[in-house]
PDB file of N, CA and C in Angstrom:
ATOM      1  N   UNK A   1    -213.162-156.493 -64.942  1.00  0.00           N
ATOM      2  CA  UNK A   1    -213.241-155.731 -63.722  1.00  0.00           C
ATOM      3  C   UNK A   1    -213.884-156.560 -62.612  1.00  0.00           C
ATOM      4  N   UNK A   2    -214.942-157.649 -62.675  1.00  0.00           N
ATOM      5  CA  UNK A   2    -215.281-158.296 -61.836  1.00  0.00           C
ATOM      6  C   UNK A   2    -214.573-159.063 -61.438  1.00  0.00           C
ATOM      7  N   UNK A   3    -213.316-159.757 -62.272  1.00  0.00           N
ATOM      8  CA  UNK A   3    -212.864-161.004 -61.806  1.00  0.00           C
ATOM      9  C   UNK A   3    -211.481-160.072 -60.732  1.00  0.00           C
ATOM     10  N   UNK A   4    -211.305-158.461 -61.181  1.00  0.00           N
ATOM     11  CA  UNK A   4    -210.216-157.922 -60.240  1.00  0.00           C
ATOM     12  C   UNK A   4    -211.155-157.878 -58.255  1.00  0.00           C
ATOM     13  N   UNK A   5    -212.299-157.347 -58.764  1.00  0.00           N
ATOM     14  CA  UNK A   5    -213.275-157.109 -57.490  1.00  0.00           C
ATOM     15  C   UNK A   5    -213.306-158.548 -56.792  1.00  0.00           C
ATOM     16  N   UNK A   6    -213.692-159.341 -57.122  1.00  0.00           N
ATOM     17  CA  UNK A   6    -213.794-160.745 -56.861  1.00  0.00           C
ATOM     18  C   UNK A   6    -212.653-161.272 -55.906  1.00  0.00           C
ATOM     19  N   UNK A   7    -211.407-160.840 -56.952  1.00  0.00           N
ATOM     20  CA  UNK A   7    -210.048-161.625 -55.966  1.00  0.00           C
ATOM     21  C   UNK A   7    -209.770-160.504 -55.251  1.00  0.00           C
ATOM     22  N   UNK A   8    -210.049-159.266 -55.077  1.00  0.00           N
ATOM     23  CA  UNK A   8    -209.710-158.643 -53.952  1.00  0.00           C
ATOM     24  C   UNK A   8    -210.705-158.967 -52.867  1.00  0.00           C
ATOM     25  N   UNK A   9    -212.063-159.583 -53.160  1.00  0.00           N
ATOM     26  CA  UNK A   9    -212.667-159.492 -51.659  1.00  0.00           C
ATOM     27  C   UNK A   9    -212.503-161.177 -51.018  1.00  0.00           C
ATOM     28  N   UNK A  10    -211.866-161.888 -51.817  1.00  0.00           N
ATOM     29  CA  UNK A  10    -211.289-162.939 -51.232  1.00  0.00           C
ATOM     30  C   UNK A  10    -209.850-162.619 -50.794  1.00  0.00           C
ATOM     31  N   UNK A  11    -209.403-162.559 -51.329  1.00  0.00           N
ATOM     32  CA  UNK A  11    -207.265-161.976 -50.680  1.00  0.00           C
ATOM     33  C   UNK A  11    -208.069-160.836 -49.478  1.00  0.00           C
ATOM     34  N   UNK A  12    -208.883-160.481 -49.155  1.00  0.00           N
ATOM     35  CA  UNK A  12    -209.304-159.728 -47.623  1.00  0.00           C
ATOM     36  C   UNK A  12    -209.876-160.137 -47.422  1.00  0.00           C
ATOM     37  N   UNK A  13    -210.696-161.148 -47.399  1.00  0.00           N
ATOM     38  CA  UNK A  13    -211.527-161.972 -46.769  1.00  0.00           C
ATOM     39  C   UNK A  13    -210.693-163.681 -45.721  1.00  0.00           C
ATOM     40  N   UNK A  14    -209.921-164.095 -46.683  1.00  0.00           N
ATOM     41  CA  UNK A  14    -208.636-164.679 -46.335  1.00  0.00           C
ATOM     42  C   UNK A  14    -207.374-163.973 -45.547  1.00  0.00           C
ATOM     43  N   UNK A  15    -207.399-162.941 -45.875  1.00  0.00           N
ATOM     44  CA  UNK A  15    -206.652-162.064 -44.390  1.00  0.00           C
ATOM     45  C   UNK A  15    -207.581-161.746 -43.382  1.00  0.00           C
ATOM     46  N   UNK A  16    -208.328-161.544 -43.569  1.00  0.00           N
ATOM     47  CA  UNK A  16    -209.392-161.651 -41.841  1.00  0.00           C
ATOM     48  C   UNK A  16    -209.158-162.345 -41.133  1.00  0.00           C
ATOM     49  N   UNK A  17    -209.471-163.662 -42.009  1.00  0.00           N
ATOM     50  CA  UNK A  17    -209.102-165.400 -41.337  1.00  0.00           C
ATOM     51  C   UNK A  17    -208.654-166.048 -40.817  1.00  0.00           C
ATOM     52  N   UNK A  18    -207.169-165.128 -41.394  1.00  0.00           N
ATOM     53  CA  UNK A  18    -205.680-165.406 -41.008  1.00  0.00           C
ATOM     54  C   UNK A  18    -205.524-164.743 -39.947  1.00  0.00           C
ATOM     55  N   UNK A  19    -205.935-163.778 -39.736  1.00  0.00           N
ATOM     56  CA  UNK A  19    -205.327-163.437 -38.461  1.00  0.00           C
ATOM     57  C   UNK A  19    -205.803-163.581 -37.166  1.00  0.00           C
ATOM     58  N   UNK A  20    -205.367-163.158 -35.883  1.00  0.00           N
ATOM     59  CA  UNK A  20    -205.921-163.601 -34.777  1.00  0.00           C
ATOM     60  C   UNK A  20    -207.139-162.754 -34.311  1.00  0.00           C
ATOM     61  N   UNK A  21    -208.183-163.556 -33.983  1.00  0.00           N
ATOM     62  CA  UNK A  21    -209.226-163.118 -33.139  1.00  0.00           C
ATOM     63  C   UNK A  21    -208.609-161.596 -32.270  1.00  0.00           C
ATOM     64  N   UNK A  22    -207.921-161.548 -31.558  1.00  0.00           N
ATOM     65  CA  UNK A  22    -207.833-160.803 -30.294  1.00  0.00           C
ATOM     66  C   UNK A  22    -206.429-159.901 -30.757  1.00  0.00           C
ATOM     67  N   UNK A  23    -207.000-158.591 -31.008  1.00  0.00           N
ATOM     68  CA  UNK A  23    -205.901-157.677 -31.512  1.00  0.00           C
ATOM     69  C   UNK A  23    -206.033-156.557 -30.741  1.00  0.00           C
ATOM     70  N   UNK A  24    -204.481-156.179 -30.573  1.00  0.00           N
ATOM     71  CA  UNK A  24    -204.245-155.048 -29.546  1.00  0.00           C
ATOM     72  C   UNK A  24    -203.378-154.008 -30.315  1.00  0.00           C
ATOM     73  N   UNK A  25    -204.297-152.473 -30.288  1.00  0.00           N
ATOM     74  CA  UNK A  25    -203.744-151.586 -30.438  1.00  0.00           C
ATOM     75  C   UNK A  25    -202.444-151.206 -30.469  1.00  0.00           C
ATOM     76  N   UNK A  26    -201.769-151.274 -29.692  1.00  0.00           N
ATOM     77  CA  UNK A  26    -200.120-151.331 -29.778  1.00  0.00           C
ATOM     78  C   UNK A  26    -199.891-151.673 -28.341  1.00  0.00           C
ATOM     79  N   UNK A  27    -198.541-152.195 -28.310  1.00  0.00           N
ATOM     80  CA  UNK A  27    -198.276-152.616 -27.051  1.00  0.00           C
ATOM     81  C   UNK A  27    -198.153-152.070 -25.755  1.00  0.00           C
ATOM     82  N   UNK A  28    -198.511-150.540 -25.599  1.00  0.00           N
ATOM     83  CA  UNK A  28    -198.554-149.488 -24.658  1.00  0.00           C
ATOM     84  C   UNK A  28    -199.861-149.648 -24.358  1.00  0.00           C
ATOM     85  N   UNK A  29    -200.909-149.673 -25.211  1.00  0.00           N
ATOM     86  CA  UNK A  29    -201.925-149.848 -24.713  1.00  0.00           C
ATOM     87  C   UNK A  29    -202.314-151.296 -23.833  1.00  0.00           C
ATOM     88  N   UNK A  30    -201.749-152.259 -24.064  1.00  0.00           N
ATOM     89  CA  UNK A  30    -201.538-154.003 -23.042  1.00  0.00           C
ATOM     90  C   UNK A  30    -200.820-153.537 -22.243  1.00  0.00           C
ATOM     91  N   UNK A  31    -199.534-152.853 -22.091  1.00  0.00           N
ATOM     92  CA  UNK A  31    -199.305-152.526 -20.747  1.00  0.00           C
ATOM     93  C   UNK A  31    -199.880-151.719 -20.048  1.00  0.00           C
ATOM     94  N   UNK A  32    -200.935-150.582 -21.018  1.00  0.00           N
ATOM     95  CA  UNK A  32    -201.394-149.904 -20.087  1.00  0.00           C
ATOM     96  C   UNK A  32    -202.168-150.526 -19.116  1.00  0.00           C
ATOM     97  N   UNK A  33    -203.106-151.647 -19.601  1.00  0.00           N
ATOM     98  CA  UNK A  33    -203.856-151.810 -18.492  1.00  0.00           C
ATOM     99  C   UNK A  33    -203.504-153.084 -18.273  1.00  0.00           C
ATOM    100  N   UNK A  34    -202.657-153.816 -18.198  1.00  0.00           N
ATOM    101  CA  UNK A  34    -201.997-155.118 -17.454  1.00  0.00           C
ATOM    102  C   UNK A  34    -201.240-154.895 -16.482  1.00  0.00           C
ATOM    103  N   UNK A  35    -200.776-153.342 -16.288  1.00  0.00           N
ATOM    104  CA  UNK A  35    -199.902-153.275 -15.080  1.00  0.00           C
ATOM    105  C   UNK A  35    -200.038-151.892 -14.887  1.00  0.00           C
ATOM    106  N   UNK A  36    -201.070-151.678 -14.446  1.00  0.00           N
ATOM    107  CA  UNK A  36    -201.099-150.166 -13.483  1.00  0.00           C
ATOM    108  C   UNK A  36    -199.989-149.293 -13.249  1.00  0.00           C
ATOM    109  N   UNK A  37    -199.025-149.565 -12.911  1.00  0.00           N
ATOM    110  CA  UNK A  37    -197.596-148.672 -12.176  1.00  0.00           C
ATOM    111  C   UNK A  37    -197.455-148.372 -10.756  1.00  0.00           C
ATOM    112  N   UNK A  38    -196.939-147.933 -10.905  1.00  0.00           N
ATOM    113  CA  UNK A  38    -196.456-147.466  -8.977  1.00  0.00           C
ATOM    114  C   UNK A  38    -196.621-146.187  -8.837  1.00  0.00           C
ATOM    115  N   UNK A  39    -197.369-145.948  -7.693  1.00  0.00           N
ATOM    116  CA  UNK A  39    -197.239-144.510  -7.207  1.00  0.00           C
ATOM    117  C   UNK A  39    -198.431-143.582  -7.590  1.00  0.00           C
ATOM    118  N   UNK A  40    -199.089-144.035  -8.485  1.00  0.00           N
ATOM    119  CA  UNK A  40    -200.226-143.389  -9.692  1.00  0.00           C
ATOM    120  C   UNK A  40    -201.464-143.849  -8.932  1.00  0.00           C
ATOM    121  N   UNK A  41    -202.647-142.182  -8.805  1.00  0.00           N
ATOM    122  CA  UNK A  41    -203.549-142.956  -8.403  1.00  0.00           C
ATOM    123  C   UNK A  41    -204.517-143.394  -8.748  1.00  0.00           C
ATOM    124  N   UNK A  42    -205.939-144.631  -8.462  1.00  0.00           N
ATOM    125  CA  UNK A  42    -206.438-145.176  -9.415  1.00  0.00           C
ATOM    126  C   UNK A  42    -206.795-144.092 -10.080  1.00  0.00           C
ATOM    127  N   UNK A  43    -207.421-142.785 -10.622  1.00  0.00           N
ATOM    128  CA  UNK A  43    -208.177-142.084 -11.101  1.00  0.00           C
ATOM    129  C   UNK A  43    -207.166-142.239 -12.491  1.00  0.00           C
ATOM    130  N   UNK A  44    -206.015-141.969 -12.164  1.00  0.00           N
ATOM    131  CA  UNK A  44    -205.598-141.600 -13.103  1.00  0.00           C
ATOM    132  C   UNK A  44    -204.650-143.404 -14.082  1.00  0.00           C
ATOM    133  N   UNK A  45    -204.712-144.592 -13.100  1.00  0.00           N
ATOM    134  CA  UNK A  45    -205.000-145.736 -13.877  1.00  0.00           C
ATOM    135  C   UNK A  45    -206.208-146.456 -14.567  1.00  0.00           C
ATOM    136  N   UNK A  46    -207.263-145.859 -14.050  1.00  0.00           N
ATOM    137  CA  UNK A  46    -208.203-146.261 -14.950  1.00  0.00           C
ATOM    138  C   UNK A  46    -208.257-145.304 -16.031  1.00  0.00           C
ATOM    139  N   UNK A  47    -208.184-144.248 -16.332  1.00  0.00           N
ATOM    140  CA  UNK A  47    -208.457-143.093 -17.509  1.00  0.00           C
ATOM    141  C   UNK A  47    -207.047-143.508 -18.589  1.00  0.00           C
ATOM    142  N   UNK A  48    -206.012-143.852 -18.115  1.00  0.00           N
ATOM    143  CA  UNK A  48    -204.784-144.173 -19.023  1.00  0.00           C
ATOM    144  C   UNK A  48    -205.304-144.971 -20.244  1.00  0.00           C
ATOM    145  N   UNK A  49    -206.153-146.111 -20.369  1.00  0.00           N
ATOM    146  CA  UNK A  49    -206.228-146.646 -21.418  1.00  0.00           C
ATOM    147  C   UNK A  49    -207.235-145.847 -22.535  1.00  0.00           C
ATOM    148  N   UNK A  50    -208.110-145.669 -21.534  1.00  0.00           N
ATOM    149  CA  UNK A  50    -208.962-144.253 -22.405  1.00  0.00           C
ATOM    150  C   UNK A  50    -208.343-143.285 -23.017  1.00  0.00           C
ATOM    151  N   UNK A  51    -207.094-143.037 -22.435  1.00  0.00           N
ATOM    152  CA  UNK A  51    -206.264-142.228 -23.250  1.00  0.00           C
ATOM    153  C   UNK A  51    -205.789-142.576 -24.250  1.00  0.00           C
ATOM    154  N   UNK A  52    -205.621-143.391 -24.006  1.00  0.00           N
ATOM    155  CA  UNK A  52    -204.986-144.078 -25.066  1.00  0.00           C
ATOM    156  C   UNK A  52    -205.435-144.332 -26.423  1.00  0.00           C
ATOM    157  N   UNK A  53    -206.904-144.624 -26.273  1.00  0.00           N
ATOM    158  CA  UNK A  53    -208.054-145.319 -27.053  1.00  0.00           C
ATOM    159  C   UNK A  53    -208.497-143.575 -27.591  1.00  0.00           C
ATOM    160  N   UNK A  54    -208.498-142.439 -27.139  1.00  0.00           N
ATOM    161  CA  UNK A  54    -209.070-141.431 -27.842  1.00  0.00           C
ATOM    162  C   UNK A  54    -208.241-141.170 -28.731  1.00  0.00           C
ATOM    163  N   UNK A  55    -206.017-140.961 -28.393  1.00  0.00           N
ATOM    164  CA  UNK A  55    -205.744-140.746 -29.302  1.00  0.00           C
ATOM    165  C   UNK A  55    -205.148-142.015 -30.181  1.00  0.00           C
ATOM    166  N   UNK A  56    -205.913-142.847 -30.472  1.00  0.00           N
ATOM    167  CA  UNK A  56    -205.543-143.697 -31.467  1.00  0.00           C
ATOM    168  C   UNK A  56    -206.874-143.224 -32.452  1.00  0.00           C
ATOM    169  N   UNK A  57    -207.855-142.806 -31.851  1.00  0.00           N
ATOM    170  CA  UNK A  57    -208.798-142.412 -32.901  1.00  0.00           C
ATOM    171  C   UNK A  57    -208.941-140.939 -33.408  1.00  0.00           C
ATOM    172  N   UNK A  58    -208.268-140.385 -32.782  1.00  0.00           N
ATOM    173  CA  UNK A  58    -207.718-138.827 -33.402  1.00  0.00           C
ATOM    174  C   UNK A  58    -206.604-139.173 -33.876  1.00  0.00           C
ATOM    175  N   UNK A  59    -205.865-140.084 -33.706  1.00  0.00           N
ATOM    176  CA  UNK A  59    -204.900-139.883 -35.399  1.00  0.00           C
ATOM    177  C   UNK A  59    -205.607-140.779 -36.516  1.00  0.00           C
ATOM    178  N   UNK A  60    -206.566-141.999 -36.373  1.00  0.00           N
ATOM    179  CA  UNK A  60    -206.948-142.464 -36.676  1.00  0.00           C
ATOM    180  C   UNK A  60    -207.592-141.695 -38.159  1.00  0.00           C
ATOM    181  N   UNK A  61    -208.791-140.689 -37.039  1.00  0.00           N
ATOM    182  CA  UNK A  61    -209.623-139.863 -38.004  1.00  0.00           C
ATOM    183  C   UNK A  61    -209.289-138.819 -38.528  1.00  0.00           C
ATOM    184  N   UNK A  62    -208.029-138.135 -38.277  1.00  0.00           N
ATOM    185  CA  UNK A  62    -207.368-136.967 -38.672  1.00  0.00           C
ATOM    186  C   UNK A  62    -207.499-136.744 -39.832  1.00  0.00           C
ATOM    187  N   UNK A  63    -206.997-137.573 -40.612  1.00  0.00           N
ATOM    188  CA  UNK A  63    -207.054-137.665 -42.667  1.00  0.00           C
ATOM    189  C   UNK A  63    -208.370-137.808 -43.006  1.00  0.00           C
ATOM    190  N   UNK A  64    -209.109-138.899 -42.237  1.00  0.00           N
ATOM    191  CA  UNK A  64    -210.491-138.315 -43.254  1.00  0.00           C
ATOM    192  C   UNK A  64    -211.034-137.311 -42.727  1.00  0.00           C
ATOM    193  N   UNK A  65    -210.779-136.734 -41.436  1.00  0.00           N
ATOM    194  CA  UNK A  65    -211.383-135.194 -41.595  1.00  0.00           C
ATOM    195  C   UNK A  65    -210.687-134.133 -42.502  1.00  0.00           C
ATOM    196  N   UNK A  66    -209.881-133.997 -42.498  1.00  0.00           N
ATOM    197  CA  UNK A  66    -208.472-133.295 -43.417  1.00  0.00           C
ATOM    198  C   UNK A  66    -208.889-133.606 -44.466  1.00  0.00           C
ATOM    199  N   UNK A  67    -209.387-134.874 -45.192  1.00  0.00           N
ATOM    200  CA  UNK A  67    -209.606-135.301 -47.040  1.00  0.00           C
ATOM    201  C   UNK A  67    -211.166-134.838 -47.188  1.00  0.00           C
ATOM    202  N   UNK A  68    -211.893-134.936 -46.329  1.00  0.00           N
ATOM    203  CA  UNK A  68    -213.700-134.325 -46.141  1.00  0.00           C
ATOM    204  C   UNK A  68    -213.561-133.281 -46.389  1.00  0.00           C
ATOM    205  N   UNK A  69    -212.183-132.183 -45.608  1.00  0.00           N
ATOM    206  CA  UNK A  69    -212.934-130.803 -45.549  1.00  0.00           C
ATOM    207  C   UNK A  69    -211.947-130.345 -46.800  1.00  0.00           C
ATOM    208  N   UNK A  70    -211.119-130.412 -47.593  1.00  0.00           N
ATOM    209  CA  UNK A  70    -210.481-130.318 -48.622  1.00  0.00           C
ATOM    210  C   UNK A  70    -211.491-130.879 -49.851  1.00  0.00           C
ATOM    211  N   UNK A  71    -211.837-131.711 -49.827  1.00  0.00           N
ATOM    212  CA  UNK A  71    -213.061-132.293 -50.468  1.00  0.00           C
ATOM    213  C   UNK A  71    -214.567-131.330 -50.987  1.00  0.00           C
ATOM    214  N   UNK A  72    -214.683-130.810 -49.745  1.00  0.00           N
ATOM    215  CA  UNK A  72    -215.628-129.809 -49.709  1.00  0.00           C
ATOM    216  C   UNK A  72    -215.303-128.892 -50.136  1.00  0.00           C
ATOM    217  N   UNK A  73    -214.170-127.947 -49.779  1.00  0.00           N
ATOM    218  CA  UNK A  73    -213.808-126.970 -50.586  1.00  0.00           C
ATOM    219  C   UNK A  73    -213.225-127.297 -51.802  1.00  0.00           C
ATOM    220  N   UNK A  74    -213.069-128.279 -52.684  1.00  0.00           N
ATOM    221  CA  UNK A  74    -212.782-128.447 -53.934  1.00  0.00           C
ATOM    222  C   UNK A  74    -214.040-128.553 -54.838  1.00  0.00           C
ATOM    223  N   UNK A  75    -215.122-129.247 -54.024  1.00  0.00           N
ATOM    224  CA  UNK A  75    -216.484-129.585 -54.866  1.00  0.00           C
ATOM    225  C   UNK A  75    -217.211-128.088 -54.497  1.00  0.00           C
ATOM    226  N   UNK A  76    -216.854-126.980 -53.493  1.00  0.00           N
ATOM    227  CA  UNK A  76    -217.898-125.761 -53.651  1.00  0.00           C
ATOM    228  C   UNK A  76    -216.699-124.974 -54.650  1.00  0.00           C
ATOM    229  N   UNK A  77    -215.663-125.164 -55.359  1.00  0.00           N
ATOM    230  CA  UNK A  77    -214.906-124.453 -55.779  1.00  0.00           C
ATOM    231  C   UNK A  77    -215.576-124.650 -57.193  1.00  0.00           C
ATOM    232  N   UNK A  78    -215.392-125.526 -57.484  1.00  0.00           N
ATOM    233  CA  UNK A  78    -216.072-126.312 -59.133  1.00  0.00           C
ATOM    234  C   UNK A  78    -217.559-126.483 -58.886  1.00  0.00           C
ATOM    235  N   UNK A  79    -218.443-126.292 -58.345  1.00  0.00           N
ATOM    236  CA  UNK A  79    -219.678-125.971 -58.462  1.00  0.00           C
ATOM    237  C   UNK A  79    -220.047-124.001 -58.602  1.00  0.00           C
ATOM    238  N   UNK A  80    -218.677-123.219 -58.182  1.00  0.00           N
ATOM    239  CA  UNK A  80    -219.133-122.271 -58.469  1.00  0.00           C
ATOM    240  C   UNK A  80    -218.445-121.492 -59.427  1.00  0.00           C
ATOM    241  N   UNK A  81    -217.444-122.688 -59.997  1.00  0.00           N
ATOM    242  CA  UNK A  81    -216.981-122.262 -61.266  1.00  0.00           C
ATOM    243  C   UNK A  81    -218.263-123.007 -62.331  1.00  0.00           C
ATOM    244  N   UNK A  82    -218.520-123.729 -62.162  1.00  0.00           N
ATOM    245  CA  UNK A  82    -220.010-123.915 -62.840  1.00  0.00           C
ATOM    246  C   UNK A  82    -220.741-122.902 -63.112  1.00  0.00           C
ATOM    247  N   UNK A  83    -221.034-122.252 -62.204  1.00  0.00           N
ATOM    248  CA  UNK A  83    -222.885-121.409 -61.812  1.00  0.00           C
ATOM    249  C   UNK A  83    -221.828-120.384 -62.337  1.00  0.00           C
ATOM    250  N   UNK A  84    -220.381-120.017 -62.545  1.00  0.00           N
ATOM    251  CA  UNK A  84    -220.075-118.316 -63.290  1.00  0.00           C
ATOM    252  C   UNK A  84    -220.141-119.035 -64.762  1.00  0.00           C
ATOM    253  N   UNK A  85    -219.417-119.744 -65.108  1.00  0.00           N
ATOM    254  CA  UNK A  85    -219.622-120.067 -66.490  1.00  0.00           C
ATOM    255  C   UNK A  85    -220.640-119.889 -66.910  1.00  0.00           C
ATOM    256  N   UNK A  86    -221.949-121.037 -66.051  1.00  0.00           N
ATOM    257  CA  UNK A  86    -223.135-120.539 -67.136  1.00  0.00           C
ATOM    258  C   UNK A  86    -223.820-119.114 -67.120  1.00  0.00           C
ATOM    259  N   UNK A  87    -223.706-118.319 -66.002  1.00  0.00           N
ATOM    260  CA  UNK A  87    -223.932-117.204 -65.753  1.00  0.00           C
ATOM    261  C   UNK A  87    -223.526-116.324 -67.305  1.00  0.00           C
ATOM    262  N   UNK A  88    -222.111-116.490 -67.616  1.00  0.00           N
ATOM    263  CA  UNK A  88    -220.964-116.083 -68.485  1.00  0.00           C
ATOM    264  C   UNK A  88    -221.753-116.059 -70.266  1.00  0.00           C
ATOM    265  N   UNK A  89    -222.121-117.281 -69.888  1.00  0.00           N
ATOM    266  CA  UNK A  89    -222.981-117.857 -71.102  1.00  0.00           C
ATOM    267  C   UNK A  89    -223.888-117.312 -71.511  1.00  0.00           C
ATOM    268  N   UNK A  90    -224.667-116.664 -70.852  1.00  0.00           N
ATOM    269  CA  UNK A  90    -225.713-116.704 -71.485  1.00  0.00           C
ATOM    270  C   UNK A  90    -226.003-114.818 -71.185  1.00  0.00           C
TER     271      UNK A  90
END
């Protein structure tokens, strides 16, 4: 099991490496703010990339909030099938 742990934190440690310093969200977000548009006013060219940047982290975080709160209700489900059993027991 160590020698599996081992070569996985080198094979991701060697993809870090590999790749480039300077990474961009997706390419809507480089155009968002490399080229403003026409007609739009600043208020609403400066807030565009912010937009951008909130929902990349609401889909981002969606699943682990969704796997947390499923999580929770699975571990208070089996903790209170616990506490009837022993209740049951005795």
């Amino acid at each position: 099991m160590r020698w599996l742990r081992r070569n996985f934190s080198l094979a991701m440690l060697a993809t870090m490496l590999c790749l480039p310093m300077a990474l961009q969200a997706c390419p809507l977000c480089k155009d968002a703010i490399s080229s403003p548009g026409s007609g739009e006013g600043d208020e609403e060219i400066n807030n565009s990339p912010l937009a951008y940047n909130h929902s990349i982290y609401l889909m981002a975080g969606m699943p682990y909030l969704l796997l947390g709160f499923f999580g929770f209700i699975i571990y208070r489900g089996c903790k209170r099938n616990d506490d009837h059993r022993r209740d049951e027991g005795t």
